[in-house]
Protein backbone atom coordinates (compact mmCIF):
# COMPACT_ATOMS: atom_id res chain seq x y z
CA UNK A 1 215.40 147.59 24.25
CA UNK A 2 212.28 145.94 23.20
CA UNK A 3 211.83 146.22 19.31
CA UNK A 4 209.54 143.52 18.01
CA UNK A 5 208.43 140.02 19.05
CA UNK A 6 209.78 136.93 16.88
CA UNK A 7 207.56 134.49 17.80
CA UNK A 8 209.23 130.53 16.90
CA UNK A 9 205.98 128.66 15.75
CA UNK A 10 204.15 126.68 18.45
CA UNK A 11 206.37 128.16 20.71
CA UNK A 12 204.58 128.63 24.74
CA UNK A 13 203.60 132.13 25.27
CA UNK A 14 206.92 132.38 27.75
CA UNK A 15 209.25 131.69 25.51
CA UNK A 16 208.20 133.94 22.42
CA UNK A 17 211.37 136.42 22.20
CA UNK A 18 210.96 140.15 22.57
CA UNK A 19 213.64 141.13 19.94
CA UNK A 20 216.20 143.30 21.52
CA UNK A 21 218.79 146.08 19.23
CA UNK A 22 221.69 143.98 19.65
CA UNK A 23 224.33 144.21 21.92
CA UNK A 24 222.60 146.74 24.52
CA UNK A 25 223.40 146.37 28.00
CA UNK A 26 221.71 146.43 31.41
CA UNK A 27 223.00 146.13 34.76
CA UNK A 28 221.52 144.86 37.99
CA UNK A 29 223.29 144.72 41.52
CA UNK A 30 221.83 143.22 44.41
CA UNK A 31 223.07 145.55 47.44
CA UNK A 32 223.22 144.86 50.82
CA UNK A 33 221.31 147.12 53.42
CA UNK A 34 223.18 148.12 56.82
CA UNK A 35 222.93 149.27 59.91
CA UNK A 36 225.63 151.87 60.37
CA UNK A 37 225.58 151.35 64.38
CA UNK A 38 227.56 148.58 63.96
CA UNK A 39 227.19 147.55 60.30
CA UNK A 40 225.04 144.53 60.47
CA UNK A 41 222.14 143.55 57.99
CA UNK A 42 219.36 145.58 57.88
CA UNK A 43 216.63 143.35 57.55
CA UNK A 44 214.63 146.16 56.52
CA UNK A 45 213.39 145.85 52.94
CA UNK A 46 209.63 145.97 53.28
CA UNK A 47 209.87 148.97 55.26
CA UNK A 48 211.84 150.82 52.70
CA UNK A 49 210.15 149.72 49.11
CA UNK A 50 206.92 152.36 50.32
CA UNK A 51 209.17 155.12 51.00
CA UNK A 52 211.06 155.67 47.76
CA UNK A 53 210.33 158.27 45.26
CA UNK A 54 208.62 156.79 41.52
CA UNK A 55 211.59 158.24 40.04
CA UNK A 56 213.54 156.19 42.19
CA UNK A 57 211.09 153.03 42.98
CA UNK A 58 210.79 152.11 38.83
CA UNK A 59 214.65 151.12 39.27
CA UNK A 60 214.24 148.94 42.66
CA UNK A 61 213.28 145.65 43.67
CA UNK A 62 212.75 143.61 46.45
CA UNK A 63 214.85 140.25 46.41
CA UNK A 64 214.48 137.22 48.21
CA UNK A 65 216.54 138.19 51.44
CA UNK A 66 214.82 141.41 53.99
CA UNK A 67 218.73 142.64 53.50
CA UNK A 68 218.79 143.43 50.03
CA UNK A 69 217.58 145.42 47.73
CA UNK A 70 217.93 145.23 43.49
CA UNK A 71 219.27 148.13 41.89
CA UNK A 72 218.45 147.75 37.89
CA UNK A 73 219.75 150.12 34.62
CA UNK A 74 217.38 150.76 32.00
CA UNK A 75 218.76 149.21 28.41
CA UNK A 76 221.89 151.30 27.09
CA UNK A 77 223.29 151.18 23.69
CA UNK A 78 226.94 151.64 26.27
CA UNK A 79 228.41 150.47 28.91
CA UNK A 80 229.32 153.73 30.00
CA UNK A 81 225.39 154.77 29.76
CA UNK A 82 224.75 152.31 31.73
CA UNK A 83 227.31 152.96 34.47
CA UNK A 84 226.24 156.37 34.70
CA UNK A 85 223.08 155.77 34.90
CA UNK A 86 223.39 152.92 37.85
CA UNK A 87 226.00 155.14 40.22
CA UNK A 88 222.86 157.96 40.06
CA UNK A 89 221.02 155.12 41.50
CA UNK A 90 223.24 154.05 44.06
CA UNK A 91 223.59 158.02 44.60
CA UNK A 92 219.55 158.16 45.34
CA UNK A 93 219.37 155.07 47.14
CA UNK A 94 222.12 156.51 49.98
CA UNK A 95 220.50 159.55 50.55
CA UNK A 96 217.10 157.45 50.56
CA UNK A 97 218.97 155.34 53.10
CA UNK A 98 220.61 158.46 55.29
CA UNK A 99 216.99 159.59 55.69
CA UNK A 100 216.48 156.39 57.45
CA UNK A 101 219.66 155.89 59.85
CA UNK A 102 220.57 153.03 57.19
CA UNK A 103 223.65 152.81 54.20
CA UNK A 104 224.18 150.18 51.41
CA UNK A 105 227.18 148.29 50.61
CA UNK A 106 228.02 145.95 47.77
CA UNK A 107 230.09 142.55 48.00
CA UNK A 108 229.17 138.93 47.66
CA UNK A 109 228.43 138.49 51.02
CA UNK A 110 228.29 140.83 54.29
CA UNK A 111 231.43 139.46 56.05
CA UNK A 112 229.97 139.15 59.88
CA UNK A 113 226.44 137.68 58.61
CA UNK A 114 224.90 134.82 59.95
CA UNK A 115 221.65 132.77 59.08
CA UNK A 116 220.16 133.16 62.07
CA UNK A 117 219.50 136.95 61.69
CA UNK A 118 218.24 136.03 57.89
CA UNK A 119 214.59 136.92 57.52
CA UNK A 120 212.54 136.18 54.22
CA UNK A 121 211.11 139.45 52.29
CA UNK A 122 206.89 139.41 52.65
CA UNK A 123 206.77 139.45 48.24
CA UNK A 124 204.50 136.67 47.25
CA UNK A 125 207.67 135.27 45.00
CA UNK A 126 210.28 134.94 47.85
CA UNK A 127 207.34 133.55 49.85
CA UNK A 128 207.34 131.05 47.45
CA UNK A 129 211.03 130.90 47.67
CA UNK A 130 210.81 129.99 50.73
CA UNK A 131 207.95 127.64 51.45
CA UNK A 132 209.38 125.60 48.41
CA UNK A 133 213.02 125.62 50.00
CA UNK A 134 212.13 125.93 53.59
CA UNK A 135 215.69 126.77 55.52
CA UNK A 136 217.78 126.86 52.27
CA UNK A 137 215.83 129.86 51.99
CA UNK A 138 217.58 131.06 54.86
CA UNK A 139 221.23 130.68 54.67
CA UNK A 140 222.84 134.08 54.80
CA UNK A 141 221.84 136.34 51.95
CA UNK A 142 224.48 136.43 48.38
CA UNK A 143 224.52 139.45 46.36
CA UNK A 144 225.21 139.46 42.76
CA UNK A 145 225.76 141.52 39.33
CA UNK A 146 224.06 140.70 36.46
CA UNK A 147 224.88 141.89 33.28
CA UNK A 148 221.84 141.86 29.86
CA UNK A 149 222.91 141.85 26.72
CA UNK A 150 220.21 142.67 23.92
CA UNK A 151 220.18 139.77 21.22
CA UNK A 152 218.32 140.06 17.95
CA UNK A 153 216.53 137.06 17.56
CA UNK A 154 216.37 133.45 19.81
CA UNK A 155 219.11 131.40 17.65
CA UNK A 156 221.84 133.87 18.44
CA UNK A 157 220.53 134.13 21.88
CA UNK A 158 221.02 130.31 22.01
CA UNK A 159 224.47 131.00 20.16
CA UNK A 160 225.58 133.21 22.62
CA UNK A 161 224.22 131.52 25.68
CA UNK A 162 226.14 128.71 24.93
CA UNK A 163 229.25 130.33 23.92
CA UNK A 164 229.00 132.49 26.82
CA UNK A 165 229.29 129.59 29.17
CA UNK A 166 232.91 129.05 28.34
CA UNK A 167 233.49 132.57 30.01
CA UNK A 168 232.08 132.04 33.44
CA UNK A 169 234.89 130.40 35.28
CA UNK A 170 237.05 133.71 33.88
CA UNK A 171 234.39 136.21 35.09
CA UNK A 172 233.87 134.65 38.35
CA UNK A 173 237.82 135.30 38.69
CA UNK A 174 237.75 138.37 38.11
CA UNK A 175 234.94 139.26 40.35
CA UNK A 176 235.29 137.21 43.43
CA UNK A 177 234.39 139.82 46.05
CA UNK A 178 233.44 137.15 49.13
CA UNK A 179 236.42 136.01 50.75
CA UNK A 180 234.50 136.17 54.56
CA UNK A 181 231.56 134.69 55.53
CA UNK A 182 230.32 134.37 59.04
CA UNK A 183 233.03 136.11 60.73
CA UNK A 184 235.66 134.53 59.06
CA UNK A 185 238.26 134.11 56.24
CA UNK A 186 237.05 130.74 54.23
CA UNK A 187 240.27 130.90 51.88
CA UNK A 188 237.79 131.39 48.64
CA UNK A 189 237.69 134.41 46.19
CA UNK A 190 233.79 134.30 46.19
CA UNK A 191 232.35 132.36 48.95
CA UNK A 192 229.07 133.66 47.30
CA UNK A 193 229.91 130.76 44.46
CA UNK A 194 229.17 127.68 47.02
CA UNK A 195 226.80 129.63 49.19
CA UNK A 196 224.11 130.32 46.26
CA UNK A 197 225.02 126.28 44.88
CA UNK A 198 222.78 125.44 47.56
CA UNK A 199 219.66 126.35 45.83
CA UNK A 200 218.45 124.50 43.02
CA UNK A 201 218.70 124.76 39.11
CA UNK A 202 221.98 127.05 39.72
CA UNK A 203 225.40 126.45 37.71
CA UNK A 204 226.51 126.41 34.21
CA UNK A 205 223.46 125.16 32.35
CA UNK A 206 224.05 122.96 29.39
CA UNK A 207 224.61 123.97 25.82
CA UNK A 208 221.45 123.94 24.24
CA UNK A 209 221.09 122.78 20.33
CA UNK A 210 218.66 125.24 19.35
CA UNK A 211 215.89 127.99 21.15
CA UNK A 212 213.59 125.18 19.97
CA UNK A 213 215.42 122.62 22.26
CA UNK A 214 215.55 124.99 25.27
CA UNK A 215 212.27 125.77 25.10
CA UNK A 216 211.01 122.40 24.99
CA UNK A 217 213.75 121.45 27.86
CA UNK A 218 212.29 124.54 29.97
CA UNK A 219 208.52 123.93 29.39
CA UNK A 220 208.65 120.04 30.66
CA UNK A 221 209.49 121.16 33.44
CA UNK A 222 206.83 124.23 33.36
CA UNK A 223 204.48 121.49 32.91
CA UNK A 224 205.57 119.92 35.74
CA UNK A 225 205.01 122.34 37.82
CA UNK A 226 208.73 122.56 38.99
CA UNK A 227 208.39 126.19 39.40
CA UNK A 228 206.01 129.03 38.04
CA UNK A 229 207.94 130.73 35.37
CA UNK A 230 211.81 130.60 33.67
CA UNK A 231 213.14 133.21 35.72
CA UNK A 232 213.21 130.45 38.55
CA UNK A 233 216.49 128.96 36.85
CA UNK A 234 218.93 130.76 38.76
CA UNK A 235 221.83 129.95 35.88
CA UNK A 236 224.84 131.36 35.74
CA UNK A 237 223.95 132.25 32.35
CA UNK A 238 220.33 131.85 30.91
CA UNK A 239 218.13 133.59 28.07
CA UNK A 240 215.24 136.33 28.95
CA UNK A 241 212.99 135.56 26.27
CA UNK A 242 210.61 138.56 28.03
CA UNK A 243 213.61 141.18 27.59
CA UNK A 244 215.21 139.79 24.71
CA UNK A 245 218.66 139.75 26.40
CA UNK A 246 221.34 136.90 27.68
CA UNK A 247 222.07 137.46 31.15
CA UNK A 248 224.98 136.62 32.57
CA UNK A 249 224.81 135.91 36.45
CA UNK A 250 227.87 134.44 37.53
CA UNK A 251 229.49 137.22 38.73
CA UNK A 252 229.93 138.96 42.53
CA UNK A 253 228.47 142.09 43.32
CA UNK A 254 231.27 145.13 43.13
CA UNK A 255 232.30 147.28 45.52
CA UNK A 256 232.34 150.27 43.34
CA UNK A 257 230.17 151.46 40.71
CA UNK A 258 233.51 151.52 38.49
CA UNK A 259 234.07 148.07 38.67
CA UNK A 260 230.71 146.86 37.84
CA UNK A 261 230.93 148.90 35.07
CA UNK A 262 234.40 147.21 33.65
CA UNK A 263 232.82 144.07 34.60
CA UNK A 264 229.54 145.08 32.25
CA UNK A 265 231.64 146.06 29.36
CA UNK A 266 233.52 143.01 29.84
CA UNK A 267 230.49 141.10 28.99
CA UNK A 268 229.29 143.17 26.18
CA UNK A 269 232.69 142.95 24.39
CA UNK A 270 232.90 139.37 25.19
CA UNK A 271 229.27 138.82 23.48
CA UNK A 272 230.19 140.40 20.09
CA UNK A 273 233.62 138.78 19.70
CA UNK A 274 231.56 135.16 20.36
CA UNK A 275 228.38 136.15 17.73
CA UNK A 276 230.90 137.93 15.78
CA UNK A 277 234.08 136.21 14.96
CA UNK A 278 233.83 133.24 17.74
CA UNK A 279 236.68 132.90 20.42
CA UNK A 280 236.90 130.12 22.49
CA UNK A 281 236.99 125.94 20.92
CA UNK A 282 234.46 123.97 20.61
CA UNK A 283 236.00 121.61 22.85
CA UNK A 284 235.75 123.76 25.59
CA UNK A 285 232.11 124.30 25.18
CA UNK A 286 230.76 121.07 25.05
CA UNK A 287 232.91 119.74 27.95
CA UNK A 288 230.85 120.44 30.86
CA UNK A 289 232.82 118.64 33.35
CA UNK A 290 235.47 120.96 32.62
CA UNK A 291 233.97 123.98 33.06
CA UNK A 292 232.12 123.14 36.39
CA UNK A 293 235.59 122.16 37.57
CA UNK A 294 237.29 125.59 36.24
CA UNK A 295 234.49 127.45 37.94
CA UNK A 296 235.41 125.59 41.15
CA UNK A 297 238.35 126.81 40.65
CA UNK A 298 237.73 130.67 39.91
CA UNK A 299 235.52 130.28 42.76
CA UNK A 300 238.74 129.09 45.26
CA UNK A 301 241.56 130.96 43.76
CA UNK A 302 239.88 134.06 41.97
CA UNK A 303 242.56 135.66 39.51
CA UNK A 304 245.47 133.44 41.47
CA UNK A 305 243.49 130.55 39.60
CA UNK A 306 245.22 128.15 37.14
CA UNK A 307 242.12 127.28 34.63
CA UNK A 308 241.94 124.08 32.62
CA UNK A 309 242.84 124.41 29.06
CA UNK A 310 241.50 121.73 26.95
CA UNK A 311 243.97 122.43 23.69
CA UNK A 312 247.01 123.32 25.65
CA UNK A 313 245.70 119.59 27.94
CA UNK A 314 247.25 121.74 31.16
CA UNK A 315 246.41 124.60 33.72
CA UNK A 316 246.72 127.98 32.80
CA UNK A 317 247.18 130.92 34.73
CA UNK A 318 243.82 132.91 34.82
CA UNK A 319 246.14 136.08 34.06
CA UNK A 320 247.34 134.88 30.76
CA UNK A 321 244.45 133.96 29.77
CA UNK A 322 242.49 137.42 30.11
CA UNK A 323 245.53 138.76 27.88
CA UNK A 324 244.39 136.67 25.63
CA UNK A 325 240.99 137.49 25.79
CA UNK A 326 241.44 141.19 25.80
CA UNK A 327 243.62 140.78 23.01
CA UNK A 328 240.56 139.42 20.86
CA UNK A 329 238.40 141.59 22.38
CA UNK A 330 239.85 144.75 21.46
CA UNK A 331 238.71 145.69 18.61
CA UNK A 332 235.09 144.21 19.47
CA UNK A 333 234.87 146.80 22.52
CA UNK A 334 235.86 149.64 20.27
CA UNK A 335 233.10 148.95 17.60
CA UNK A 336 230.76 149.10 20.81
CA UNK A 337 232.28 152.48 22.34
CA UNK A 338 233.70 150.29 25.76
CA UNK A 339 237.24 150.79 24.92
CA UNK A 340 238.01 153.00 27.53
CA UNK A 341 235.35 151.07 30.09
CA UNK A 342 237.73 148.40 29.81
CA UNK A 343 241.18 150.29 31.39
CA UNK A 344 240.38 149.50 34.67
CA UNK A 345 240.15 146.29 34.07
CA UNK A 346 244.18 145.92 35.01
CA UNK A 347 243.68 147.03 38.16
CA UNK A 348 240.76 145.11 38.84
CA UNK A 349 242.48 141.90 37.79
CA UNK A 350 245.53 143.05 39.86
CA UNK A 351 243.32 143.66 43.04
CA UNK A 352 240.42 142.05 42.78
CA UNK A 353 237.26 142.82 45.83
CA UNK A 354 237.98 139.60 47.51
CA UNK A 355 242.12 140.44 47.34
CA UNK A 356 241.04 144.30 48.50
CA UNK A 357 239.02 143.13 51.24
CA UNK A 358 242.16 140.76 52.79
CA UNK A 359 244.12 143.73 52.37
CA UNK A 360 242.02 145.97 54.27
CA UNK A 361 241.46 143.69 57.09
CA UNK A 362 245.12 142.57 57.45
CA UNK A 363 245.79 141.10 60.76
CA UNK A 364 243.56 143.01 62.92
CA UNK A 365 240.10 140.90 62.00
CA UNK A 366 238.01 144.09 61.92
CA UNK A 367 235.68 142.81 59.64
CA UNK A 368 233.20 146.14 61.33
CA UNK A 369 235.71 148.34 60.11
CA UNK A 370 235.54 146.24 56.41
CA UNK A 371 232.24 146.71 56.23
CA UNK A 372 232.27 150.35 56.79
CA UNK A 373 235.09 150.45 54.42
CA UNK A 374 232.58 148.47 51.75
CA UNK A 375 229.71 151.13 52.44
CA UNK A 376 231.78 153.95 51.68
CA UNK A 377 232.91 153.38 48.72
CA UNK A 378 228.93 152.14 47.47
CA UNK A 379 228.52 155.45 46.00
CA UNK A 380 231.59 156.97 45.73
């Protein structure tokens, strides 16, 4: 992904931007680890890192939580590359995992989990994490997708990023894959949403009116000493100078390696119709009281959601308004090759994880039984 480095004078050393061929995509999922016995967090993380292959270990991280583990694609000019390339992983990491008596699952939260079991991974940065949060640090672990997309040069990056923020309340519909947490049904799509809020510098950051302006908003509080380095704003969408991508962070982790994959070309076709052509009004972008409440909103009702609609001045069925994304996206997704990434997608919005996950638990509450359900399909 990494071309050349455009360098914004008197810019810190952070923020120059490693130029990325634009619109490549990564994908990282945050997976849960389990204990097949009777599928509770495996809080097991610093006994597996040692034991992986390289091949396998140049793709893995650590992450704040002894539970999970961070499963991350190399840069693809396709979605589809990139899919491929992250069910192999998920592939390896299972029979890793077998080896062990342990399995992986992916969801925005385990369903039974509770803080008290939580344990903090030994990495100097979650150490950090958690002597600088103390028992936020412990609520019960979140797991996420993220989705990179390779930008050019830092004023599209700052285009995008901001344009980009109009989508999150739509993405976190679509992927709301937390409806339990701690043994029961809290009535939200992605109970992930509320559970992460607790930690600091998350949400829709604001629109920014150049890279110049970000970087100087970003470096006061470097200065400050607020945290170490950017990759401590936990954003739903923020700019990786380092990898010369926007990442987009709102979303749940997926079940199945299919759906983050939809999800990821999603994104990608999303990002070129925005630096592109442009999509969505200006006066939905600068109103950020409107999408904080939309994302509420997503959060709650998933793709049952009626979003705000500044032009229409009423609520809007979250369905209608992904036909009217894909619409505009269509012929955006082609010119990347994600065309036929994107055919799921209908079924996805039709059942999304968190709607799945009711279904499979029904009436019986045997959230054991959902989590098996959840590790089965990992790498399916």
């Amino acid at each position: 992904m990494l071309a050349k480095r455009i360098a914004v004078p008197t810019v810190p050393a952070w923020a120059t931007w490693n130029s990325s061929r634009p619109y490549t995509i990564g994908i990282e999922e945050e997976v849960m680890l389990l204990d097949p016995h009777d599928w509770s967090l495996a809080q097991r993380i610093d006994d597996i890192l040692p034991r992986l292959s390289p091949e396998l270990a140049c793709f893995v991280t650590a992450e704040t939580h002894a539970a999970a583990i961070e499963l991350a694609s190399s840069p693809h000019e396709t979605a589809a590359g990139a899919a491929q390339q992250m069910h192999s992983l998920r592939v390896a990491l299972s029979a890793k995992l077998a080896g062990l008596g342990l399995r992986a699952g992916s969801a925005g939260t385990h369903p039974t989990a509770v803080w008290t079991e939580t344990e903090i991974s030994g990495g100097a940065r979650y150490q950090l994490i958690y002597s600088s949060m103390h028992e936020l640090a412990h609520r019960e672990p979140t797991f996420a997708l993220h989705v990179h997309i390779g930008v050019s040069d830092p004023e599209a990056a700052i285009r995008l990023h901001n344009r980009m923020r109009a989508h999150v309340p739509l993405l976190l519909a679509l992927s709301g894959n937390s409806p339990y947490w701690q043994g029961r049904n809290t009535g939200l799509a992605s109970a992930r949403t509320p559970l992460f809020q607790a930690f600091p510098r998350v949400g829709i950051p604001r629109a920014f009116t150049s890279y110049e302006h970000y970087v100087e908003t970003v470096d006061l509080l470097l200065r400050c000493e607020a945290f170490p380095e950017p990759t401590f704003l936990w954003w739903d969408v923020r700019p990786q100078p380092r990898l010369g991508t926007i990442e987009v962070r709102i979303m749940d982790a997926q079940t199945t390696s299919t759906q983050s994959a939809t999800l990821a070309a999603l994104v990608a076709s999303i990002a070129h119709l925005e630096l592109e052509e442009g999509y969505h009004p200006e006066e939905l972008i600068d109103a950020p009281e409107l999408l904080a409440e939309n994302r509420f909103l997503a959060a709650r009702d998933g793709m049952q959601a009626r979003l705000l609609d500044p032009i229409a001045a009423r609520p809007l069925p979250a369905s209608q308004l992904l036909e009217r994304l894909l619409e505009a996206v269509s012929p955006h997704a082609a010119d990347l090759g994600c065309a036929d990434d994107l055919e799921p997608l209908a079924a996805l919005a039709s059942e999304t994880g968190a709607a799945r996950q009711l279904r499979i638990v029904g009436d019986d509450e045997r959230l054991d039984h959902l989590v098996a359900c959840i590790s089965d399909a990992f790498a399916g």
